[in-house]
Protein backbone atom coordinates (compact mmCIF):
# COMPACT_ATOMS: atom_id res chain seq x y z
CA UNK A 1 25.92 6.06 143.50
CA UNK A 2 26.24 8.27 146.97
CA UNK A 3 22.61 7.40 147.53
CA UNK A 4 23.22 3.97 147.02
CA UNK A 5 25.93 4.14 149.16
CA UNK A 6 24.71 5.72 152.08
CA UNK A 7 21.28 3.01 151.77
CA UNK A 8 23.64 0.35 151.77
CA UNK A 9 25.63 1.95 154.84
CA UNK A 10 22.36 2.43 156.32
CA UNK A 11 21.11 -0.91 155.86
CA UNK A 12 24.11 -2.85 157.10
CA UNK A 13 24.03 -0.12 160.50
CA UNK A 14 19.92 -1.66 161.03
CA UNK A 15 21.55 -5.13 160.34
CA UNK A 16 24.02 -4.69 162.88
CA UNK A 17 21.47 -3.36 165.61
CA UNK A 18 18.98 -6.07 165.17
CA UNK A 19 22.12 -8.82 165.55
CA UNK A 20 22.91 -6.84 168.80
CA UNK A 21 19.62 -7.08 169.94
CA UNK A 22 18.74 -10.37 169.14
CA UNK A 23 22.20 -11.61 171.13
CA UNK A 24 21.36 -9.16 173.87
CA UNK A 25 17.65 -10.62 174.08
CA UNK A 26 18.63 -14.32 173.28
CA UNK A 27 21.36 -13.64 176.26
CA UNK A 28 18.99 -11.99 178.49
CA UNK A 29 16.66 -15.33 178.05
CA UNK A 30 18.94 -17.99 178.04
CA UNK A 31 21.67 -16.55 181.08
CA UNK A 32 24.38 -16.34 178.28
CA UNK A 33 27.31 -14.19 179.21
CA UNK A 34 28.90 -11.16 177.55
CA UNK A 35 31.66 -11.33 175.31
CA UNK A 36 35.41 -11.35 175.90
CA UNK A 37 36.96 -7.48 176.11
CA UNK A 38 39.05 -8.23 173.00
CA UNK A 39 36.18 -9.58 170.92
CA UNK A 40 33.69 -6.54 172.02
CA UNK A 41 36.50 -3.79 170.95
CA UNK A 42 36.83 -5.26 168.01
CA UNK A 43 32.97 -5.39 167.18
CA UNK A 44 33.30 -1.83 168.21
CA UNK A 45 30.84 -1.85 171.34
CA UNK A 46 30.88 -1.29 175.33
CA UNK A 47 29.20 -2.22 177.96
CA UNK A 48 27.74 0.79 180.08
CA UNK A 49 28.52 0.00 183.70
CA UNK A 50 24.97 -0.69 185.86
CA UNK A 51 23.12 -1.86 183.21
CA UNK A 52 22.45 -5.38 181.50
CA UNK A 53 20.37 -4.56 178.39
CA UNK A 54 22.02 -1.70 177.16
CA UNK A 55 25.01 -1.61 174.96
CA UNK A 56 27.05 0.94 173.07
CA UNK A 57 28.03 0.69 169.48
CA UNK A 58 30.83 2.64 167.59
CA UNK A 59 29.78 3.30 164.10
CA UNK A 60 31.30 5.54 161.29
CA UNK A 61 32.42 7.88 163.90
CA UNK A 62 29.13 8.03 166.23
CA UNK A 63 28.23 6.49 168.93
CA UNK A 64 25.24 4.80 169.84
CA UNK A 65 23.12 3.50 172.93
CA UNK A 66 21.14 -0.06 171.96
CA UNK A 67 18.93 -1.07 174.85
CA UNK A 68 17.56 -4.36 174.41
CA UNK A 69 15.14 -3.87 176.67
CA UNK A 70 13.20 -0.87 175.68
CA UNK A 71 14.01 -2.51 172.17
CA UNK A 72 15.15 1.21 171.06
CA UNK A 73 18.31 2.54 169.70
CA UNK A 74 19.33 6.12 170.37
CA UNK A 75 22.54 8.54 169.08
CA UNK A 76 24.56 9.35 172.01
CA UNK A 77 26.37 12.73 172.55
CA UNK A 78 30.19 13.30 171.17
CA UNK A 79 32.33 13.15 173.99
CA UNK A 80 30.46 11.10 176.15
CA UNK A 81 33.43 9.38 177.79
CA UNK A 82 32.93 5.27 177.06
CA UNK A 83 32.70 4.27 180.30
CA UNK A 84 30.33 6.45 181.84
CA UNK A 85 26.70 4.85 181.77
CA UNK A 86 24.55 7.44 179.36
CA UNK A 87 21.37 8.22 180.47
CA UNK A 88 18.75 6.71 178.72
CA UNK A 89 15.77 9.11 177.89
CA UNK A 90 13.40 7.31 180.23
CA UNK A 91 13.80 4.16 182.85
CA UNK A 92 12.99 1.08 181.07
CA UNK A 93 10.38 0.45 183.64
CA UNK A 94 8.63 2.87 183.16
CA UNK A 95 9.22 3.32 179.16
CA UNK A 96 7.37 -0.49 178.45
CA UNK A 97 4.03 0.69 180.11
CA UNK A 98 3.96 4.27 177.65
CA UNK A 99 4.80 1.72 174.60
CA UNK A 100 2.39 -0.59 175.37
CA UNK A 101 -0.22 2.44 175.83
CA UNK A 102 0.79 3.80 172.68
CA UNK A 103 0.47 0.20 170.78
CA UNK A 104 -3.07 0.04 172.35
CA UNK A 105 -3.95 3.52 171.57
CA UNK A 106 -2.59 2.94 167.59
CA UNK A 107 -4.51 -0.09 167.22
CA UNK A 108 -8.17 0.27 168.53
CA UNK A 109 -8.51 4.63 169.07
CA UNK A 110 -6.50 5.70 166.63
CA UNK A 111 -9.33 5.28 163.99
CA UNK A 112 -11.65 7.48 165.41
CA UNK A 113 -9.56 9.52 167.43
CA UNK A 114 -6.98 10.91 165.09
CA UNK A 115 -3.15 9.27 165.63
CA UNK A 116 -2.31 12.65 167.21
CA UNK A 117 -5.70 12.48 169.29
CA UNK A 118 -7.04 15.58 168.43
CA UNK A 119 -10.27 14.13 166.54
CA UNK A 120 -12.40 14.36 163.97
CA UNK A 121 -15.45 16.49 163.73
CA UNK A 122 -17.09 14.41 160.92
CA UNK A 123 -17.75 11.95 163.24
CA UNK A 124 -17.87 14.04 166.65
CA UNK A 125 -15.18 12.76 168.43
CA UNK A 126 -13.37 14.58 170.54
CA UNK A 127 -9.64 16.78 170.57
CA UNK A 128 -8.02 15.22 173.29
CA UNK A 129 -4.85 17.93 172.41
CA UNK A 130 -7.40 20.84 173.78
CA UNK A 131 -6.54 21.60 177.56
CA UNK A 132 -10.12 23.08 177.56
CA UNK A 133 -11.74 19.46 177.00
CA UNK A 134 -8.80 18.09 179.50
CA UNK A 135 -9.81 20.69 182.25
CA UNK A 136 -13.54 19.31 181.97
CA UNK A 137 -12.89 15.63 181.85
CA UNK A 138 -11.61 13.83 184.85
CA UNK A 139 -9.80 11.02 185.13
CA UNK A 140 -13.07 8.88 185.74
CA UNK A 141 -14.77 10.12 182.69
CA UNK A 142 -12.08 8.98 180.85
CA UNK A 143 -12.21 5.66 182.55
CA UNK A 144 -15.89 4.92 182.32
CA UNK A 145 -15.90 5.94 178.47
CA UNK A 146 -13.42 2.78 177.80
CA UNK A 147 -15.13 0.86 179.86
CA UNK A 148 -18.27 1.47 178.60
CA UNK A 149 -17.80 3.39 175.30
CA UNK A 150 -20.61 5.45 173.82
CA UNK A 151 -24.13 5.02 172.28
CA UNK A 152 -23.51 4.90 168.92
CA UNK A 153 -19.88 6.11 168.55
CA UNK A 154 -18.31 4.14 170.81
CA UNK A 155 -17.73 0.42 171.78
CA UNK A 156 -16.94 -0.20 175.33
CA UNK A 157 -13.98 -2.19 175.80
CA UNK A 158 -14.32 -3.97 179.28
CA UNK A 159 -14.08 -7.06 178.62
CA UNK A 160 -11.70 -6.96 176.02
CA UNK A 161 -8.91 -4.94 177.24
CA UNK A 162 -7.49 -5.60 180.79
CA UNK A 163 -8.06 -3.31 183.54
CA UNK A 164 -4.32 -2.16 183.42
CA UNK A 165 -4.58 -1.78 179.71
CA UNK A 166 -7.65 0.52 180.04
CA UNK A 167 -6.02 2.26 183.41
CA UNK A 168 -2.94 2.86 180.85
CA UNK A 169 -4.97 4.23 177.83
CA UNK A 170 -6.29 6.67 180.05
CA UNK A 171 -2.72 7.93 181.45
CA UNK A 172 -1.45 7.70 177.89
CA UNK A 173 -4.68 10.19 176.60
CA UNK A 174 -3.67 12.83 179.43
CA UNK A 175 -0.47 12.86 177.23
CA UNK A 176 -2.27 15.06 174.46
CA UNK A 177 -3.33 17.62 176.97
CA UNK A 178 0.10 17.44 178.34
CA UNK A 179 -0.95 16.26 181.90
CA UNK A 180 2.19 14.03 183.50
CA UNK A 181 2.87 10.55 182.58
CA UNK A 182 5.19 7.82 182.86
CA UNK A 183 6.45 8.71 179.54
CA UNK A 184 6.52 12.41 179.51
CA UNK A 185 6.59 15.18 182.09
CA UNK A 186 4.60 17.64 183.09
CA UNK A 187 3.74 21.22 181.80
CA UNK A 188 5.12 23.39 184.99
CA UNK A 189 2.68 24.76 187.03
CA UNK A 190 4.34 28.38 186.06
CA UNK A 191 3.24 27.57 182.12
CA UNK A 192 0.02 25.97 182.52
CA UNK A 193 -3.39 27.55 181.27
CA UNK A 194 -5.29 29.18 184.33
CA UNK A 195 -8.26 26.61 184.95
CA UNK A 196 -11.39 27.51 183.77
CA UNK A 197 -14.91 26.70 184.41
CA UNK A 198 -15.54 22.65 183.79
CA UNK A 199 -17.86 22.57 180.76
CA UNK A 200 -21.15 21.36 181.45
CA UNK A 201 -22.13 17.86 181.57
CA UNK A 202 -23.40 16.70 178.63
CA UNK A 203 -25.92 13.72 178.56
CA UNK A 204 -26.17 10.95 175.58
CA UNK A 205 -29.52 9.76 174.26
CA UNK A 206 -29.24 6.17 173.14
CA UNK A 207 -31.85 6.26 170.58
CA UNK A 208 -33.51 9.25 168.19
CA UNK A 209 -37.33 8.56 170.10
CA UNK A 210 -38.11 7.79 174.17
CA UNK A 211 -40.80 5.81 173.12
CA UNK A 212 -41.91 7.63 170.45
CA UNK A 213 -41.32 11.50 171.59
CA UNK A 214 -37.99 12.32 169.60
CA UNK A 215 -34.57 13.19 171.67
CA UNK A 216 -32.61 15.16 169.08
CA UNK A 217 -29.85 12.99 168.83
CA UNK A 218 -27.04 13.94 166.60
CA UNK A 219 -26.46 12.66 163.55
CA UNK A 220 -23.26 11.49 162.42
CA UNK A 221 -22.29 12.81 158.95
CA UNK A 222 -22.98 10.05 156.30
CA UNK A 223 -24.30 8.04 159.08
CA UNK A 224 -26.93 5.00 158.30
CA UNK A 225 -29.62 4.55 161.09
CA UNK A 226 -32.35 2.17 160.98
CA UNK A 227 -35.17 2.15 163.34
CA UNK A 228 -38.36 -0.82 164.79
CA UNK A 229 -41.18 -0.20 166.99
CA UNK A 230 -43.67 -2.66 167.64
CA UNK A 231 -46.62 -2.09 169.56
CA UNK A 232 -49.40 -4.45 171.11
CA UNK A 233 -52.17 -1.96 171.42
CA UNK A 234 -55.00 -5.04 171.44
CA UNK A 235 -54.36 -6.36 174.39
CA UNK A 236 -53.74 -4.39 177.98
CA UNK A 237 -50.86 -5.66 179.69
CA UNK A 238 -51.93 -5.15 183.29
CA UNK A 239 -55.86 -5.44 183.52
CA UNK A 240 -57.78 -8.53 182.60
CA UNK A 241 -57.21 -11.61 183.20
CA UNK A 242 -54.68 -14.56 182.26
CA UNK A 243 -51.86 -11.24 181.61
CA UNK A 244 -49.23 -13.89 182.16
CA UNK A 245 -50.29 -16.47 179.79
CA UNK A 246 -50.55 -13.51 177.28
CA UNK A 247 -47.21 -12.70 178.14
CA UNK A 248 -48.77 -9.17 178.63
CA UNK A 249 -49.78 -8.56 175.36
CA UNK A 250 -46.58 -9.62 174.09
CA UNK A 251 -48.05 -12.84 171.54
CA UNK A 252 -50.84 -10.23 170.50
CA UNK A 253 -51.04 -8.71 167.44
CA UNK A 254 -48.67 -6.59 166.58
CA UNK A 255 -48.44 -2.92 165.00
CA UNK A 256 -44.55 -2.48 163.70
CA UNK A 257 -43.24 0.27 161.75
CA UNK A 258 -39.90 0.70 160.54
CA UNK A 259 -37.48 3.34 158.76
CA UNK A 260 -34.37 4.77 157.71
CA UNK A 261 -32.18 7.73 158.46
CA UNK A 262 -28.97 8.93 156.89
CA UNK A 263 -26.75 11.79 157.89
CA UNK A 264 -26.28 14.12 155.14
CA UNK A 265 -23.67 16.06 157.05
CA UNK A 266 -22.93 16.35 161.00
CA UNK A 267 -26.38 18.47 161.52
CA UNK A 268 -28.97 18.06 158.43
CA UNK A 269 -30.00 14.63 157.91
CA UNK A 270 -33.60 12.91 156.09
CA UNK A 271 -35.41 9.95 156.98
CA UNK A 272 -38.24 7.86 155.44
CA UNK A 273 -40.77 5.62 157.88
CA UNK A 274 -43.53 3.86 157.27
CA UNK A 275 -46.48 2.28 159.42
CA UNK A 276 -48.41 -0.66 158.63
CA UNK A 277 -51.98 -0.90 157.14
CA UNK A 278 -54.02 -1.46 159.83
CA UNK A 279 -53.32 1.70 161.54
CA UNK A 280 -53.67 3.32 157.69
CA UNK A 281 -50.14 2.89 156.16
CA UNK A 282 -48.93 6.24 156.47
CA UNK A 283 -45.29 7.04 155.05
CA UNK A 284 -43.26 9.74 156.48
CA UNK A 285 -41.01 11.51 154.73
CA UNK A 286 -38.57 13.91 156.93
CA UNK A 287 -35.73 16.45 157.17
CA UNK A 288 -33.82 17.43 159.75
CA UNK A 289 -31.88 20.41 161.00
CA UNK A 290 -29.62 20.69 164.62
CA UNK A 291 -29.80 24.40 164.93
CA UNK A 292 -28.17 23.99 168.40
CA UNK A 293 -25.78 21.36 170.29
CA UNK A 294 -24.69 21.08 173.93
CA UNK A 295 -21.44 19.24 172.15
CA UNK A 296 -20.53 22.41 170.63
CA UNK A 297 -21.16 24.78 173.77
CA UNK A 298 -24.51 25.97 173.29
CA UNK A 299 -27.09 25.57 176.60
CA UNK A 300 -29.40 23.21 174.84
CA UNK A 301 -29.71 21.21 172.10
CA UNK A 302 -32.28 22.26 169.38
CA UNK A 303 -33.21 20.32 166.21
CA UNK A 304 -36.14 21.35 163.54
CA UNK A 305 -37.38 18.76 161.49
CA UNK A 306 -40.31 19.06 158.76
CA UNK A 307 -42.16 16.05 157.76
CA UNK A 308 -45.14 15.46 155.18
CA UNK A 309 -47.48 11.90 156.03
CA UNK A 310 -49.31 10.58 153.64
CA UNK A 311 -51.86 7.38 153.96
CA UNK A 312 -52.32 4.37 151.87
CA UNK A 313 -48.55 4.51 151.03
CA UNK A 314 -48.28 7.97 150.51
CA UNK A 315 -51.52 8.19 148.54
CA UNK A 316 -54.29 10.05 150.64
CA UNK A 317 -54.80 11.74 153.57
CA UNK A 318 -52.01 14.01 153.93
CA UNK A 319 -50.76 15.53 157.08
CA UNK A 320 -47.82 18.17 157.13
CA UNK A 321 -45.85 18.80 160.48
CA UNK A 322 -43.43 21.23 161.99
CA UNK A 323 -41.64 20.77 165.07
CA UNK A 324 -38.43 21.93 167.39
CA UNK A 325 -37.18 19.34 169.79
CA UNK A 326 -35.40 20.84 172.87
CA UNK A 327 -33.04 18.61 174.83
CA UNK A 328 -31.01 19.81 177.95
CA UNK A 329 -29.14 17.72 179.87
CA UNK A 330 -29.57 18.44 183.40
CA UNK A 331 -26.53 16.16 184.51
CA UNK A 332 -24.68 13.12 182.42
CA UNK A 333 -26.68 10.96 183.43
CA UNK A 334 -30.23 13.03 182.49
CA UNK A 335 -31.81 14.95 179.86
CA UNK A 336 -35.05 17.11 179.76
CA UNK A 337 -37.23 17.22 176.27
CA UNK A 338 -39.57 19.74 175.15
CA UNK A 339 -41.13 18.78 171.78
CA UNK A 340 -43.82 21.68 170.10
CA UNK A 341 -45.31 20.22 166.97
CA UNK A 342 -47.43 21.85 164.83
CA UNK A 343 -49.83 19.39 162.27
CA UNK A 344 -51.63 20.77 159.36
CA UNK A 345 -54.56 18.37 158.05
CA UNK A 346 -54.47 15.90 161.13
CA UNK A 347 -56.70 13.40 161.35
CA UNK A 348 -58.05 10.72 164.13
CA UNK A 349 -55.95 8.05 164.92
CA UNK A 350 -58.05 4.67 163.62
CA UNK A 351 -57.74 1.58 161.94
CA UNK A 352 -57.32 1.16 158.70
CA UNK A 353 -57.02 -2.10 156.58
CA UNK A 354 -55.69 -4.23 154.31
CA UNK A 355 -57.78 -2.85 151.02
CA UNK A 356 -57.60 0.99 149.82
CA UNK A 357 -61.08 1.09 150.73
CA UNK A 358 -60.15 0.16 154.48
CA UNK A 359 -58.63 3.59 155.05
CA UNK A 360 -61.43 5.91 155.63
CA UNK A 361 -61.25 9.70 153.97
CA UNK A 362 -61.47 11.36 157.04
CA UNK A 363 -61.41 15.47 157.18
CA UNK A 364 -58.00 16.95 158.83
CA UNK A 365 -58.26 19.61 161.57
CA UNK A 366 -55.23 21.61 162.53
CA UNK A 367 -53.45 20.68 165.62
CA UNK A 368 -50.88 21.99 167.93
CA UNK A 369 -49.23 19.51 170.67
CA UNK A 370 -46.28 20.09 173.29
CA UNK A 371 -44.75 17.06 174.28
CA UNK A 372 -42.16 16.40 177.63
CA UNK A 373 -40.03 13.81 178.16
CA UNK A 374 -36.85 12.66 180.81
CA UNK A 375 -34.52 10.19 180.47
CA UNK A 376 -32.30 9.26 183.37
CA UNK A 377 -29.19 6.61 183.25
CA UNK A 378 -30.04 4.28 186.23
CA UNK A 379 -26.42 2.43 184.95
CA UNK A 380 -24.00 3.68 182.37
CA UNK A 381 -26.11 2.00 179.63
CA UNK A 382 -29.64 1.55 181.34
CA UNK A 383 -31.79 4.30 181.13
CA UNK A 384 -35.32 5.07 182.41
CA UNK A 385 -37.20 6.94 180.42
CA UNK A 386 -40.91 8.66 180.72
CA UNK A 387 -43.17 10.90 178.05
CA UNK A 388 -46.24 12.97 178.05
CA UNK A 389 -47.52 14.53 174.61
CA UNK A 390 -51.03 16.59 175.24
CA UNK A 391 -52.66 18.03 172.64
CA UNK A 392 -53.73 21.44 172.98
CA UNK A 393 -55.07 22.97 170.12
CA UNK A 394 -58.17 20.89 168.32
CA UNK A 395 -57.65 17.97 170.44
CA UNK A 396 -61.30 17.40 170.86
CA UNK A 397 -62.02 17.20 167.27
CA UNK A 398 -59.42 14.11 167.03
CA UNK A 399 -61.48 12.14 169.91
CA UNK A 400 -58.24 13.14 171.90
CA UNK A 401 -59.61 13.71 175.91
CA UNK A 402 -56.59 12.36 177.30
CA UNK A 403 -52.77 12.76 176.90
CA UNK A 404 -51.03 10.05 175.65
CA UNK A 405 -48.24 9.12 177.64
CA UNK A 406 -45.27 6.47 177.90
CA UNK A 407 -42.94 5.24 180.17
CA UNK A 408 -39.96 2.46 180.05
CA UNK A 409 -36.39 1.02 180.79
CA UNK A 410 -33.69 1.48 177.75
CA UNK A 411 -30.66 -0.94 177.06
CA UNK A 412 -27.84 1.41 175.41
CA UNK A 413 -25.01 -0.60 173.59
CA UNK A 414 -22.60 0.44 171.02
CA UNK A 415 -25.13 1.91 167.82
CA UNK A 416 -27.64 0.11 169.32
CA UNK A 417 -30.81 0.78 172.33
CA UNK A 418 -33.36 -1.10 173.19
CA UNK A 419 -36.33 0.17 174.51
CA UNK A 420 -38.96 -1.83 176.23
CA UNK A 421 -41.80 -0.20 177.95
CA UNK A 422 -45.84 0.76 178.32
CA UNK A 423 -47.50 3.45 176.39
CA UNK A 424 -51.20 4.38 175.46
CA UNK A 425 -50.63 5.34 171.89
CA UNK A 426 -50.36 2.93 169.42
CA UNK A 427 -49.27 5.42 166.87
CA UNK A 428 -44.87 6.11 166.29
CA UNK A 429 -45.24 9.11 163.55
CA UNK A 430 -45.16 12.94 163.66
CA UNK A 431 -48.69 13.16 163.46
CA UNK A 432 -50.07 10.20 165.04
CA UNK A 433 -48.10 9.86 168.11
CA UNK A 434 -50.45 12.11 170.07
CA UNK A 435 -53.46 10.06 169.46
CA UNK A 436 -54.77 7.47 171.92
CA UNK A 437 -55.88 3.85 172.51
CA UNK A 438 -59.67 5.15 172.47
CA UNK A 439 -59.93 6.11 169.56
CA UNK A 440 -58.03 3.75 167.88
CA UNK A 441 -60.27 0.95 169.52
CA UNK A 442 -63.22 3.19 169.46
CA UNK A 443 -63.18 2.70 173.36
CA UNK A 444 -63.35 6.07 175.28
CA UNK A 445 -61.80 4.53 178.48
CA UNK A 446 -58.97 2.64 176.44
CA UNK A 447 -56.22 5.37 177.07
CA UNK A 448 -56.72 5.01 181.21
CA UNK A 449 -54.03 3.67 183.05
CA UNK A 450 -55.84 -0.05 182.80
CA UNK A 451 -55.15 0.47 179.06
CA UNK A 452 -51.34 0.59 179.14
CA UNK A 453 -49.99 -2.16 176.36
CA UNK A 454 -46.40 -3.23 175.90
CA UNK A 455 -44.57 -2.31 173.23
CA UNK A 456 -40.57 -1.92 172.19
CA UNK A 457 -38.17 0.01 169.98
CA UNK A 458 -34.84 -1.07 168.28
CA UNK A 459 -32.62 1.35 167.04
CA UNK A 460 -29.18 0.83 165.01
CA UNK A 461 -26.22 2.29 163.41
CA UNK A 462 -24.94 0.34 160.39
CA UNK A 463 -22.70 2.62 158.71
């Protein structure tokens, strides 16, 4: 019975706030005026002197201060004489922006971002309550990650927030840290961390390959990538003639590939890929391991991954590999690669066909290649990106007399890149990305500059 009682109590206190509010609100919209002395003493309220949307209500021996405005209700101090004009906790004015923030922050961070904004590290975002991470982000950074969100974590939400609503997400974020805002105040300079060094800029590969020279892009844990390339090594796209009816090789014949990753946790994932039969069908099988991350402090990023080929759908012919991708970003907006591989049982990089018997035996030599690669953001989500992969160990013996090399422009959008550009390998896996145009065509001037053919890659995150 008590609990019922006080629930009832309870409920018909909420009942008599929201028919305060609504009058207030209705009165506030249509002009009406305020009630007669007698009738507001005996409904047990007053009306706090310099205000129009606040209200106070007498209730079971407590008082308390309804403002319409800032739609909140608040208990007032004993004592408080009835005709002074209580302080409300913060100006309305500046109250609606901070609840609007908060509304927008709820509904499209709060997912990723934790309600209390500090995170989650299964899926790498960041704690907005560590000053450390407030010290190195500026108000900018903040702005340009709404604005544009992230390859592959986040979307970018110009265009469908306004600018004020974005300008206000960021203000309400620099709440975690405790910066100043219109809701809050400020930690005192006296009890503020001492500033430390800003942590390095960190840059953000749109897709797991440049062209086909890996980046050593995280992972996110239980994370479903898929990946396309398609190449057009028949057809050159810049010597010959008629290049524009061709549309530079682009209605040639086509070599696409395709596979799948998945994120076992945050830093060991495995992926399957598979080429098609005229350059021999190989399927690659892969794990992953990110020894080292520039998001977690370290100087560089470092990934291992181990992969076994085999030809004629994993048949014949097979190729083992080892190799460490280095990645260090030399501002946001650029990242240096260094990519040692080391392939047992390689072999030359030919075509193959549609029958078993099309996919030649060939003997495999053991190779050792170091690949280099840049990517710089021309725009927050255009980047231009360039690769070189020489062979040098047993690079003869695969008919290999000239790097291959790559260069192109990348479109970065929310788990998804783009990547159009020119290269002189038609080959995308472990083993066979080092190999050439000449050999493949059985041409030995095929992998000059003249040789160059278009080709593109597609990346994407679905899960």
């Amino acid at each position: 019975m008590p609990d019922h009682n006080v629930r009832t109590n309870k409920n018909r206190f909420l009942c008599h706030c929201g028919v305060l509010l609504g009058c207030l609100m209705a009165g506030q919209i249509a002009g009406a005026q305020a009630p007669s002395g007698d009738l507001a003493k005996s409904l047990g309220i007053e009306f706090p002197s310099g205000s129009s949307s606040q209200v106070i209500l007498q209730r079971d021996g407590k008082r308390y201060l309804i403002d319409a405005s800032a739609k909140s209700v608040s208990e007032l101090a004993a004592g408080t004489a009835p005709s002074a004009n209580p302080p409300a906790a913060n100006p309305p004015a500046a109250n609606a922006p901070a609840a609007n923030a908060r509304t927008l922050f709820a509904t499209n961070c709060a997912a990723c971002h934790g309600p209390d904004g500090k995170g989650n590290k299964a899926i790498g975002t960041p704690n907005f309550a560590d000053p450390g991470f407030q010290r190195s982000q500026s108000d900018t950074d903040f702005s340009n990650a709404i604005h544009n969100g992230k390859s592959g974590r986040m979307p970018a939400w110009s265009g469908k927030l306004s600018e004020p609503e974005m300008a206000s997400l960021v203000t309400y974020v620099r709440t975690f840290g405790g910066a100043q805002t219109q809701s809050g105040p400020a930690v005192s300079s006296a009890s503020a961390p001492a500033a430390s060094p800003a942590a390095p800029e960190i840059y953000e590969p749109g897709d797991d390959v440049l062209m086909s020279l890996p980046t050593g892009r995280e992972t996110a844990r239980h994370g479903v990538y898929v990946n396309f390339a398609h190449r057009f090594a028949y057809d050159p796209a810049f010597t010959g003639t008629g290049r524009g009816e061709a549309l530079f090789g682009l209605d040639g014949f086509a070599i696409p590939s395709f596979g799948f990753t998945y994120g076992i946790t945050d830093r060991f994932s495995a992926s399957i890929y598979r080429s098609p039969s005229i350059i021999n069908r190989p399927i690659q099988l892969m794990a992953a391991y990110q020894l080292l991350d520039e998001h977690r402090g370290s100087p560089f990023t470092l990934k291992v991954r181990a992969s076994i080929e085999g030809q004629n759908n994993f048949r014949k012919n097979y190729t083992e590999n080892i190799e460490g991708i280095f990645a260090r970003s030399i501002t946001k907006k650029a990242q240096f690669y260094a990519v040692p591989t080391l392939s047992f049982n390689d072999r030359r990089l030919v075509q193959g066909g549609t029958r078993s018997r099309d996919i030649l035996d060939l003997p495999g030599v053991n190779t050792f290649s170091l690949g280099f690669g840049l990517a710089v953001d021309i725009r927050p989500t255009v980047a231009l990106l360039a690769e070189v992969i020489p062979t040098l160990v047993n690079g003869s013996d695969l008919g290999i007399h000239r790097p291959a090399y790559s260069f192109g422009i990348q479109k970065k959008i929310y788990r998804h890149a783009f990547t159009f550009g020119f290269s002189t390998s038609p080959g995308t896996t472990v083993s066979q990305r080092a190999g050439t145009r000449a050999t493949f065509l059985g041409d030995p001037s095929a992998d000059k500059p003249g040789g160059l053919f278009a080709g593109f890659n597609l990346t994407r995150q679905i899960h």
